[in-house]
C-alpha atoms as a PDB file:
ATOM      1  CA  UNK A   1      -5.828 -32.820 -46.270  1.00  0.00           C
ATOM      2  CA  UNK A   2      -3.060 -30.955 -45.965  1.00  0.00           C
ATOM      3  CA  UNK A   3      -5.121 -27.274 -46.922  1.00  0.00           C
ATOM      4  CA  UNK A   4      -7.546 -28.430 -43.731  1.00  0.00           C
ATOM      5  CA  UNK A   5      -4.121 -28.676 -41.655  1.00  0.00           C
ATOM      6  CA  UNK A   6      -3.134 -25.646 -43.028  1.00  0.00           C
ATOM      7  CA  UNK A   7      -6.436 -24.179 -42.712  1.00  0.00           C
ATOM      8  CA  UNK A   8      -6.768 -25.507 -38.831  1.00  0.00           C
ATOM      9  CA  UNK A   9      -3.457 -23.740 -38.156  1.00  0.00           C
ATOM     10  CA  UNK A  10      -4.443 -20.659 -39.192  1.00  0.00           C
ATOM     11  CA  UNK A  11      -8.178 -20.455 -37.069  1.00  0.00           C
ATOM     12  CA  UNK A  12      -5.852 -21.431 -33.582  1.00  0.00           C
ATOM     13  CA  UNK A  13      -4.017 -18.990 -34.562  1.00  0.00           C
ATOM     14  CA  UNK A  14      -6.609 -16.347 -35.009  1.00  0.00           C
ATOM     15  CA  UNK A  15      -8.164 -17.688 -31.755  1.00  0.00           C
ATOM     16  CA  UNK A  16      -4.676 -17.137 -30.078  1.00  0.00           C
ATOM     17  CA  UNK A  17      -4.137 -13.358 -30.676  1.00  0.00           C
ATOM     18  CA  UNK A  18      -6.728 -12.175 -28.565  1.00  0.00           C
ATOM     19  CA  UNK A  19      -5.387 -14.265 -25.566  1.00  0.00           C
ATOM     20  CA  UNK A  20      -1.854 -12.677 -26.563  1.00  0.00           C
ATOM     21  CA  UNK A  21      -3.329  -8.996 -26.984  1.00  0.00           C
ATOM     22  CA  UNK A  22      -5.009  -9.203 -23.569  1.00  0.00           C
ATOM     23  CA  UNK A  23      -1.493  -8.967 -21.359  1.00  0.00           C
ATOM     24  CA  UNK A  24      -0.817  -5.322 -21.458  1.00  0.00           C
ATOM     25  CA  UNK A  25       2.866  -3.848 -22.755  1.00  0.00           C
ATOM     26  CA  UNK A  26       2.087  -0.101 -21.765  1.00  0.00           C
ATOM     27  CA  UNK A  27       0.887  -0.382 -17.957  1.00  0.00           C
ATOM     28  CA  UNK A  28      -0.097   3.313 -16.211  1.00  0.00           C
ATOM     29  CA  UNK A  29      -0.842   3.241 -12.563  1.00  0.00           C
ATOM     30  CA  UNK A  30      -2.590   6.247 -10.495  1.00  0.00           C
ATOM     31  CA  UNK A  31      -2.429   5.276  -7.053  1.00  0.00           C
ATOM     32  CA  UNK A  32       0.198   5.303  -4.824  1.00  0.00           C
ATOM     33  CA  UNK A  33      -0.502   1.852  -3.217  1.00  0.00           C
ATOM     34  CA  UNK A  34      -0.900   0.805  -6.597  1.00  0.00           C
ATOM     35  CA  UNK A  35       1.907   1.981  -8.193  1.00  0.00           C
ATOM     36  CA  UNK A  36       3.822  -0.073  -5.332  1.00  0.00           C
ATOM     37  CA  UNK A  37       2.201  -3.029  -6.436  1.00  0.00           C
ATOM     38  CA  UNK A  38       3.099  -2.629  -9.921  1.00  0.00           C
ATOM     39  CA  UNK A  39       6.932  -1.803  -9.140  1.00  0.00           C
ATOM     40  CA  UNK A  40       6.873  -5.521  -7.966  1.00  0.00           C
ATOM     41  CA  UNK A  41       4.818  -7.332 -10.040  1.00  0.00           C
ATOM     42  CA  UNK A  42       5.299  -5.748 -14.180  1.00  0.00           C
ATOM     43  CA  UNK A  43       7.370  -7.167 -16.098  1.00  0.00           C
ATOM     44  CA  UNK A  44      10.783  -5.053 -17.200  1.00  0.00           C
ATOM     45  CA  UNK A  45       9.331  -2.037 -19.167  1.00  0.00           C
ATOM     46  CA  UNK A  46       6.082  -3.098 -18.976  1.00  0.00           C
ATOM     47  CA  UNK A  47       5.188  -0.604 -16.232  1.00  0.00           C
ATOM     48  CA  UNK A  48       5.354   3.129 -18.167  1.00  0.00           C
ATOM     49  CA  UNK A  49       4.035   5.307 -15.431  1.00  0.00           C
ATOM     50  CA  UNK A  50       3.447   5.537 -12.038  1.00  0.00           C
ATOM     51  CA  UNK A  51       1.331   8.474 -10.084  1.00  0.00           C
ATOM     52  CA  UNK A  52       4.210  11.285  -9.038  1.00  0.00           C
ATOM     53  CA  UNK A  53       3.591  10.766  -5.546  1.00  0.00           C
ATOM     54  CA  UNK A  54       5.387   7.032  -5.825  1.00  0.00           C
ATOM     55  CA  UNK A  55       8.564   9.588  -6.677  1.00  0.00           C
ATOM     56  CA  UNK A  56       8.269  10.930  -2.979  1.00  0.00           C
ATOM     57  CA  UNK A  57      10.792   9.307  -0.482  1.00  0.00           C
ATOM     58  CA  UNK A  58       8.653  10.218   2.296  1.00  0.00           C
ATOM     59  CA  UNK A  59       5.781   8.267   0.983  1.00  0.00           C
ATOM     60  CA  UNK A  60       7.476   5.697  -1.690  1.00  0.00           C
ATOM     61  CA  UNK A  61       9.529   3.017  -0.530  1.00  0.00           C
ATOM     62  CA  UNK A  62      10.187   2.251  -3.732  1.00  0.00           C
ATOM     63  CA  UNK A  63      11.097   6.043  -4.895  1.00  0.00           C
ATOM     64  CA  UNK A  64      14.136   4.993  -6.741  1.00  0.00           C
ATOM     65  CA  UNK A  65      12.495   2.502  -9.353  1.00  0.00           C
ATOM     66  CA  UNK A  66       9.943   4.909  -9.698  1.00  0.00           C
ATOM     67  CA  UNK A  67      11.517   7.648 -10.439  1.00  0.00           C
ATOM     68  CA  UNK A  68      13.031   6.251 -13.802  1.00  0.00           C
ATOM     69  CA  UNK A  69       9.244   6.173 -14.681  1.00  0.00           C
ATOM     70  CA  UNK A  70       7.184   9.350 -16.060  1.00  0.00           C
ATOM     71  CA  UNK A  71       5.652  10.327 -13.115  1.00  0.00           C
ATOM     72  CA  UNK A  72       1.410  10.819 -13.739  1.00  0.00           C
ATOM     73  CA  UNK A  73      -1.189  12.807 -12.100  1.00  0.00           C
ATOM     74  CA  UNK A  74      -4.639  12.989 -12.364  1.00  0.00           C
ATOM     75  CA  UNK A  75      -5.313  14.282 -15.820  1.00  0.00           C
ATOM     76  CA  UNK A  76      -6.053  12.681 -18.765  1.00  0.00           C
ATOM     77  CA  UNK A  77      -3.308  14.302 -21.115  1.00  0.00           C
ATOM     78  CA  UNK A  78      -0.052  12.984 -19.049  1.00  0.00           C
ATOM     79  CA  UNK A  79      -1.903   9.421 -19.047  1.00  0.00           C
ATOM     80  CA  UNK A  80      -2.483   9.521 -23.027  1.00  0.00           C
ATOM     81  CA  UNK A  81       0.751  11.253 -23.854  1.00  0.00           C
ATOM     82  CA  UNK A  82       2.188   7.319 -22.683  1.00  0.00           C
ATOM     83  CA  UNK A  83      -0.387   5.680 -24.746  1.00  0.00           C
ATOM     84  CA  UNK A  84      -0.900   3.170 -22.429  1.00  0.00           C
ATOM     85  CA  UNK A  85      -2.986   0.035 -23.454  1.00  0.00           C
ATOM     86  CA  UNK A  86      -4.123  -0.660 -19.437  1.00  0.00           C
ATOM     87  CA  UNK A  87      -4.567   2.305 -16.807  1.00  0.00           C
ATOM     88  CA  UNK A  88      -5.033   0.770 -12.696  1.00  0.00           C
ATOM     89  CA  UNK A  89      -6.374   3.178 -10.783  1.00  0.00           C
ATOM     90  CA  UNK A  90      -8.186   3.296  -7.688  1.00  0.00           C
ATOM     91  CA  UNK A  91     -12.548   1.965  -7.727  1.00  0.00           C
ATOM     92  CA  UNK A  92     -13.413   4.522  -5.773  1.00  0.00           C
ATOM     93  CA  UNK A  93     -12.270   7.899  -7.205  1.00  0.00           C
ATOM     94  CA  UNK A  94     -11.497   9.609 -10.372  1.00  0.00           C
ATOM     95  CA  UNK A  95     -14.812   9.481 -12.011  1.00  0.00           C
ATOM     96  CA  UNK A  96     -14.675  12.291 -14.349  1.00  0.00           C
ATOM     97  CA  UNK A  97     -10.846  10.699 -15.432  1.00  0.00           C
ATOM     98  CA  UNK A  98     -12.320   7.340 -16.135  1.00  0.00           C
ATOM     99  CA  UNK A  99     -14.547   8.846 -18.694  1.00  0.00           C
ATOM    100  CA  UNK A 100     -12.484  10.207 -20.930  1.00  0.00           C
ATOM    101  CA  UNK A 101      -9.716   7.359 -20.532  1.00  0.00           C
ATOM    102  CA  UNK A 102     -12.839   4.910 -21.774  1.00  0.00           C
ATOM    103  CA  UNK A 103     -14.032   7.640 -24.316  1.00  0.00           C
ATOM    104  CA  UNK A 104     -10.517   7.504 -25.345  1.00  0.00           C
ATOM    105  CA  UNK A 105     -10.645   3.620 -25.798  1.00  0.00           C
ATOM    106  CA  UNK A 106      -8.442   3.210 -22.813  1.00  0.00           C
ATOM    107  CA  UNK A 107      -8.593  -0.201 -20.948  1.00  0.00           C
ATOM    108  CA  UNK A 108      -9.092   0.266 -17.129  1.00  0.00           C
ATOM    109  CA  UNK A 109      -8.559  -2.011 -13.839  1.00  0.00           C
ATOM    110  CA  UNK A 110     -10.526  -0.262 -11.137  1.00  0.00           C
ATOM    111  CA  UNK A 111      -9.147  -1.915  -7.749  1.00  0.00           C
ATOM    112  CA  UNK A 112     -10.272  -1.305  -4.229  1.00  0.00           C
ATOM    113  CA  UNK A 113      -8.349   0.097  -1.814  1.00  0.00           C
ATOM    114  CA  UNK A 114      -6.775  -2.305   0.143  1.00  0.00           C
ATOM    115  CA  UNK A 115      -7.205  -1.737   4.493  1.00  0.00           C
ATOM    116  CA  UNK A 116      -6.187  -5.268   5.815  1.00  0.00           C
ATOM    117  CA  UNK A 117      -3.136  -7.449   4.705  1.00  0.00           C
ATOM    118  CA  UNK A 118      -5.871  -9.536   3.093  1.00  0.00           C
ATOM    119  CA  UNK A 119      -7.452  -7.393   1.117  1.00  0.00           C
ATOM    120  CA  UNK A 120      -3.706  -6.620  -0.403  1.00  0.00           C
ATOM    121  CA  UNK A 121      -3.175 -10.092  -1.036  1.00  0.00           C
ATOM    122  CA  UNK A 122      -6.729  -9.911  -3.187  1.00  0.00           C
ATOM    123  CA  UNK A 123      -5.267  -7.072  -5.295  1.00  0.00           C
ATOM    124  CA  UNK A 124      -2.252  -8.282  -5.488  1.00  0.00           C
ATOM    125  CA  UNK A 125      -3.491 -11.719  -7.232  1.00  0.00           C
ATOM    126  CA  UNK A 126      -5.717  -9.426  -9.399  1.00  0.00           C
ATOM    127  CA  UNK A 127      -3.155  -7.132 -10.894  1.00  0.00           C
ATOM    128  CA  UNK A 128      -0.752 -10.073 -11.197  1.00  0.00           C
ATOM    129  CA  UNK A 129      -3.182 -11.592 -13.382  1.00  0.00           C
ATOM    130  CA  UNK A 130      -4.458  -8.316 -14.964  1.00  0.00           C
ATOM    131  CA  UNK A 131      -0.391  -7.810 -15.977  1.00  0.00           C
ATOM    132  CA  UNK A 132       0.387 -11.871 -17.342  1.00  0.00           C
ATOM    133  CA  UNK A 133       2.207 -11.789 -14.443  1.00  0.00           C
ATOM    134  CA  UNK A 134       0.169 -14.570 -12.083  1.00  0.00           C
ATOM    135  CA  UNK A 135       3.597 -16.820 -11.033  1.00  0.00           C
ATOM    136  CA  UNK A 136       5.353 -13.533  -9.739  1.00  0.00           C
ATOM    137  CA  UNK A 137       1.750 -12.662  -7.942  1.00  0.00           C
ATOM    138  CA  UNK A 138       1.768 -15.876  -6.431  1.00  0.00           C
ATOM    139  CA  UNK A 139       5.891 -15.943  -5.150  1.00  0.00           C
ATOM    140  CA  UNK A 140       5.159 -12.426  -4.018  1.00  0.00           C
ATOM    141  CA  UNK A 141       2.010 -13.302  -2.227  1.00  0.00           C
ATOM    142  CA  UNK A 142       3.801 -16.561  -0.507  1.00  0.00           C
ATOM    143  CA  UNK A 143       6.553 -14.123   0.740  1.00  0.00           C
ATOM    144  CA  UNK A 144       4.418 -11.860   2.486  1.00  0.00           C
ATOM    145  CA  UNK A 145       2.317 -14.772   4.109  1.00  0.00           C
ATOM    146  CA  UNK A 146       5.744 -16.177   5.284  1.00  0.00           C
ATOM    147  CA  UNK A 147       6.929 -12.634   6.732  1.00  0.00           C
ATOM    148  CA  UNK A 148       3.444 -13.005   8.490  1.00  0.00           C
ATOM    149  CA  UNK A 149       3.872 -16.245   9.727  1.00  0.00           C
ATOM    150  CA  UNK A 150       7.388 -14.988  11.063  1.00  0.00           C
ATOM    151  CA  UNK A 151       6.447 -12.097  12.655  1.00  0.00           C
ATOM    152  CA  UNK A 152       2.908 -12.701  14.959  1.00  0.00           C
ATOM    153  CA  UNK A 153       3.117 -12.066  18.347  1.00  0.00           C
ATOM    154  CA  UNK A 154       1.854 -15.568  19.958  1.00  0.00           C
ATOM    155  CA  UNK A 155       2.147 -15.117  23.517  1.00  0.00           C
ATOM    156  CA  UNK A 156       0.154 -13.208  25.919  1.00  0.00           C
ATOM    157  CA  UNK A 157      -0.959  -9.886  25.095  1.00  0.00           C
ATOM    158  CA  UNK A 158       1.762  -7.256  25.791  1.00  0.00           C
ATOM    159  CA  UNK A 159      -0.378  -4.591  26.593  1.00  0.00           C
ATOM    160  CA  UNK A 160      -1.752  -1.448  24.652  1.00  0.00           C
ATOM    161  CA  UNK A 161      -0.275   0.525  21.907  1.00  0.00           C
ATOM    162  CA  UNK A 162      -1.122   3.589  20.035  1.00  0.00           C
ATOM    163  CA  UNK A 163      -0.569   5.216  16.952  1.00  0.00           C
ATOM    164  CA  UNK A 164       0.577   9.011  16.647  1.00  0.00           C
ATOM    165  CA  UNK A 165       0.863  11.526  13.702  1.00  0.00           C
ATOM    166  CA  UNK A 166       0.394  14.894  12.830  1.00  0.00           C
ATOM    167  CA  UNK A 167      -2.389  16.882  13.799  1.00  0.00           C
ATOM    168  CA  UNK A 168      -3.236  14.454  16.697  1.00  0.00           C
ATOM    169  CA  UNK A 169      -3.875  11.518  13.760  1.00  0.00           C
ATOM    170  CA  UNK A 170      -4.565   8.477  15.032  1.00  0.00           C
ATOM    171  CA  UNK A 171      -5.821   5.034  13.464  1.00  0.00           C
ATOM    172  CA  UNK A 172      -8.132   3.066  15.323  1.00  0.00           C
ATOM    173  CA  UNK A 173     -10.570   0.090  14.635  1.00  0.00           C
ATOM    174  CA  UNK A 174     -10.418  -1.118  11.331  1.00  0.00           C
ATOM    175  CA  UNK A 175      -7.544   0.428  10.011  1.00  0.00           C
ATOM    176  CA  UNK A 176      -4.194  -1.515   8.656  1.00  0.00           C
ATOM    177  CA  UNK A 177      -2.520  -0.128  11.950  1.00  0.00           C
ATOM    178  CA  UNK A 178      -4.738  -1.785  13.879  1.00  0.00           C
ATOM    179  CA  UNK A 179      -4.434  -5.155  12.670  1.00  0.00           C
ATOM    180  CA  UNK A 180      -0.777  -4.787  12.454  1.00  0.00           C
ATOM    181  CA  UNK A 181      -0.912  -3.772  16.377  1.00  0.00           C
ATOM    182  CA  UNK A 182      -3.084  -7.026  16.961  1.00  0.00           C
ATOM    183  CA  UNK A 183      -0.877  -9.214  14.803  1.00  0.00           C
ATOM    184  CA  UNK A 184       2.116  -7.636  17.079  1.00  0.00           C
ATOM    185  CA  UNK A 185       0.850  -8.623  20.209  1.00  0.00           C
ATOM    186  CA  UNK A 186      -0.935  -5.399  21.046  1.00  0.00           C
ATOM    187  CA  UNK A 187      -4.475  -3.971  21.882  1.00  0.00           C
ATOM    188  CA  UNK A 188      -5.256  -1.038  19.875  1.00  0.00           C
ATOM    189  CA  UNK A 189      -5.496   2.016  22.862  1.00  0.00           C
ATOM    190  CA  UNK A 190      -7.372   4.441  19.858  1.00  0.00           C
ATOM    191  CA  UNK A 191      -9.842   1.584  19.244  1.00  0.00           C
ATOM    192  CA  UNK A 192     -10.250   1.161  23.095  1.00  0.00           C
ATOM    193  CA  UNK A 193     -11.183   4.764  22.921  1.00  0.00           C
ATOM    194  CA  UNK A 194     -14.044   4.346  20.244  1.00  0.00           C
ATOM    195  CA  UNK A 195     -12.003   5.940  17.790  1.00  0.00           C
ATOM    196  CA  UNK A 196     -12.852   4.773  13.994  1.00  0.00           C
ATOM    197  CA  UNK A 197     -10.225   3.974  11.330  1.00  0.00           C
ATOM    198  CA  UNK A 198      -8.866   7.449  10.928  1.00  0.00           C
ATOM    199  CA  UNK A 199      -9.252  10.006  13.866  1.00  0.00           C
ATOM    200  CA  UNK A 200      -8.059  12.022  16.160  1.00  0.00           C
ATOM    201  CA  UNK A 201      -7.006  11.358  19.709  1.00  0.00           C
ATOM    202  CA  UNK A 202      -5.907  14.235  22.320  1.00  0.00           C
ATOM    203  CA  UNK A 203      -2.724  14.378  24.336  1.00  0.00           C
ATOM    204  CA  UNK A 204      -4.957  13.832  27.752  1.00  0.00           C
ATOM    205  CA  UNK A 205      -6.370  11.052  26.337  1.00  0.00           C
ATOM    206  CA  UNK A 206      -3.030   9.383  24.986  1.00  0.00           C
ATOM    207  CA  UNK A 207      -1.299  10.013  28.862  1.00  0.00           C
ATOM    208  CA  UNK A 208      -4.704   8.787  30.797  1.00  0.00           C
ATOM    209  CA  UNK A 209      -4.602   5.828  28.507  1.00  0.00           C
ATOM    210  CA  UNK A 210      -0.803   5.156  29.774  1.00  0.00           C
ATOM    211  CA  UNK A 211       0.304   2.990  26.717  1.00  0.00           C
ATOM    212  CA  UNK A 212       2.318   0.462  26.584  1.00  0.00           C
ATOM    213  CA  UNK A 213       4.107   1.279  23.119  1.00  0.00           C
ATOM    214  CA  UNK A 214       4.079   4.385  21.285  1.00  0.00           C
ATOM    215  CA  UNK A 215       4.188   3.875  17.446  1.00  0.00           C
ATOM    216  CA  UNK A 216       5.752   7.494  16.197  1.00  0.00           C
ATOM    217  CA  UNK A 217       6.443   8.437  12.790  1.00  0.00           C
ATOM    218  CA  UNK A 218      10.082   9.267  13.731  1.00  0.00           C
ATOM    219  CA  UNK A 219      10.499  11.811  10.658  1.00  0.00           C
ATOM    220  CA  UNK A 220       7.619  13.903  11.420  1.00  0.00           C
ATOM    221  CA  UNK A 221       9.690  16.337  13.191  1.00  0.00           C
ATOM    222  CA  UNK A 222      12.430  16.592  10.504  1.00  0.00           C
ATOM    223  CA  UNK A 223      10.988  19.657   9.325  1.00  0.00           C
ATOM    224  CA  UNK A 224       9.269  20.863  12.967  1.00  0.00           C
ATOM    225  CA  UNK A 225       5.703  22.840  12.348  1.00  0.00           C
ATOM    226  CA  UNK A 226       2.960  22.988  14.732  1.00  0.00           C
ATOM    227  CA  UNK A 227       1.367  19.580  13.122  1.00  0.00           C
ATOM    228  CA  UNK A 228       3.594  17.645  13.540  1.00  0.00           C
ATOM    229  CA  UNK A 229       5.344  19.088  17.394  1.00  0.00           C
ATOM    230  CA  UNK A 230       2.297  16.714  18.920  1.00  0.00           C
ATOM    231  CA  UNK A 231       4.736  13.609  18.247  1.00  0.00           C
ATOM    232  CA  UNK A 232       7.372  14.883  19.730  1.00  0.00           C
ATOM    233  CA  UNK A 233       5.670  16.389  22.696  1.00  0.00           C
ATOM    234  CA  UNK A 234       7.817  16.316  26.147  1.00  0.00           C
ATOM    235  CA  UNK A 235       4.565  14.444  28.037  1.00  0.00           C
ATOM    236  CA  UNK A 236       4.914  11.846  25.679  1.00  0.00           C
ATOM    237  CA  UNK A 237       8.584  11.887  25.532  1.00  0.00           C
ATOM    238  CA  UNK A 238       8.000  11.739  29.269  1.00  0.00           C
ATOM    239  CA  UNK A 239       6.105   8.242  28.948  1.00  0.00           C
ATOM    240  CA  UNK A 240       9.704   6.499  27.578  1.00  0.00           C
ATOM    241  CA  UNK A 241      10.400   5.622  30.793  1.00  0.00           C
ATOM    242  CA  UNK A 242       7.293   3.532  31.264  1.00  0.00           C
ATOM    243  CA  UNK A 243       6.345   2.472  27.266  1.00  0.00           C
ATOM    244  CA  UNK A 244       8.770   1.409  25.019  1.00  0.00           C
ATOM    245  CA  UNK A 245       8.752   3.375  21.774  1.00  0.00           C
ATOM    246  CA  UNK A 246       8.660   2.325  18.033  1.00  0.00           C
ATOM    247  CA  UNK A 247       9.923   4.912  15.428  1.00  0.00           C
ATOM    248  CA  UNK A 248       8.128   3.936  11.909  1.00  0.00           C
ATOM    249  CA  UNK A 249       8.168   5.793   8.969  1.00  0.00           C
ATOM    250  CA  UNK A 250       5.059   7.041   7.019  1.00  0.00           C
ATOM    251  CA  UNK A 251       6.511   5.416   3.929  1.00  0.00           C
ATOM    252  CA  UNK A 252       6.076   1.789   5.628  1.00  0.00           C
ATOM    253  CA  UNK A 253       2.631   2.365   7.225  1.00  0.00           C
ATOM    254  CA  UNK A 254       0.268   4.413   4.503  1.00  0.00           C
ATOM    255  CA  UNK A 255      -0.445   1.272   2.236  1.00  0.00           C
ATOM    256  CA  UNK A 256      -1.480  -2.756   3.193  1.00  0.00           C
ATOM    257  CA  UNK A 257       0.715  -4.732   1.041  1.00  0.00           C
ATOM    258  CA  UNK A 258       4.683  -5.916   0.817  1.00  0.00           C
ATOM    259  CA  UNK A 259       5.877  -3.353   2.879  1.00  0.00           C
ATOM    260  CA  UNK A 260       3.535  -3.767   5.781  1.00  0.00           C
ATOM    261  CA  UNK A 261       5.820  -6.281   7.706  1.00  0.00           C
ATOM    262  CA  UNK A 262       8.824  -3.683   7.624  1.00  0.00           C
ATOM    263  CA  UNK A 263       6.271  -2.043  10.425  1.00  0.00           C
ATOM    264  CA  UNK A 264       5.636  -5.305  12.136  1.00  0.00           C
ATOM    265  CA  UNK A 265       9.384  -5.984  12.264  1.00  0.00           C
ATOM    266  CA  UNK A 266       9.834  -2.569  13.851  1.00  0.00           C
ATOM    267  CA  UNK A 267       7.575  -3.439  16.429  1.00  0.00           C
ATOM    268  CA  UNK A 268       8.951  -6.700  17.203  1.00  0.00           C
ATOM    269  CA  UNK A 269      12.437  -4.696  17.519  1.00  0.00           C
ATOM    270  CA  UNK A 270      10.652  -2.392  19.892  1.00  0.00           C
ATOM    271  CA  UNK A 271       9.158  -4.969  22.534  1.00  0.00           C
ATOM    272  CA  UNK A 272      12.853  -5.979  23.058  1.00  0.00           C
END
């Protein structure tokens, strides 16, 4: 009896190292949006590198916790050199990578990119659970649907809005701008106009369209050029006395996920 208890020990045991092998300890990401997601969710040191891009300021909110990470780009050597046991990268790119991470023997998590505040929580509650990390997924998840809850515009629609970056850069239907616009109380002017997701829009178009808010990325100009002088233009400048004006960073706007209500708070600031 007691060799079939002994015996029965050992085979759940057996059956329990798989289970325990599954949650990654070396964690690469290759995605900036990714890599944002993984700042909040790994566990200490579980995260090991994070695409160089998530180093960037201008781009990272999180550019301080990333850059005590080894910062990755898209080759195959400075992802093996951290002999990671999990690389999350992005479903639709990197084909030729993917091959020789799974040649390799490299596990992979091939998420989508995430558009809508939706579609973040979805990859949010995937990694969380790809990473053991499901009850941090879910607080995370519950404090971004709380932020939402906040911050919705519920009265009557405060007119139109549009979105302005370099090179005439626009996002209209479809994009995470878009919805965050809607959410805010807004009608999207650059969807009004037919323009898709990512586009362009001209300055006639933007001054015809006599907006209610402009959404600027107020760092554009830091470092003037002729791509980014369009935000900054005096006919816009000229509309401040009829639309109110929201400065928001790049860094805050470029991926759907925890940082997406920093730009609906800086709306609701500007509609003051």
């Amino acid at each position: 009896m007691a060799f079939l208890r002994s015996f029965a020990g050992f085979v759940l045991l057996f059956l329990a190292v798989p289970a325990m092998a599954q949650t990654p300890q070396r964690v690469v990401t290759l995605n900036l949006c990714l890599d944002q997601m993984a700042l909040r969710l790994a566990a200490p040191g579980q995260l090991v590198g994070v695409s160089y891009l998530s180093q960037d300021p201008h781009l990272s909110v999180l550019a301080d916790r990333a850059a005590a990470l080894a910062p990755v780009r898209d080759s195959v050597e400075s992802i093996l050199v951290l002999r990671p046991d999990l690389v999350i990268l992005g479903a639709d790119s990197h084909a030729p990578l993917k091959r020789l991470l799974r040649g390799a023997g490299v596990r992979l998590l091939e998420l989508p990119w995430a558009t809508s505040i939706e579609e973040a929580v979805t990859v949010i509650d995937q990694m969380a659970v790809a990473l053991g990390r499901e009850e941090t997924g879910r607080r995370l998840i519950a404090d971004m649907r709380e932020k939402q809850r906040r911050l919705t515009w519920a009265g009557a629609s405060l007119g139109t809005a549009i979105y302005l970056e370099a090179n005439r850069g626009t996002s209209g239907k479809g994009s995470l701008m878009d919805e965050l616009l809607r959410l805010s109380g807004y009608r999207n002017l650059a969807a009004e106009l037919g323009i898709g997701s990512f586009g362009r829009v001209s300055l006639e178009a933007v001054l015809a369209g006599q907006p209610n808010l402009l959404v600027l990325d107020g760092t554009a100009n830091e470092s003037p050029a002729r791509a980014t002088e369009f935000v900054g233009h005096h006919a816009l400048l000229a509309l401040a006395g009829t639309a109110k004006l929201a400065s928001v960073p790049t860094r805050y706007s470029i991926c759907a996920g925890p940082d997406t209500f920093e730009v609906m708070r800086l709306l609701a600031e500007a509609r003051r």
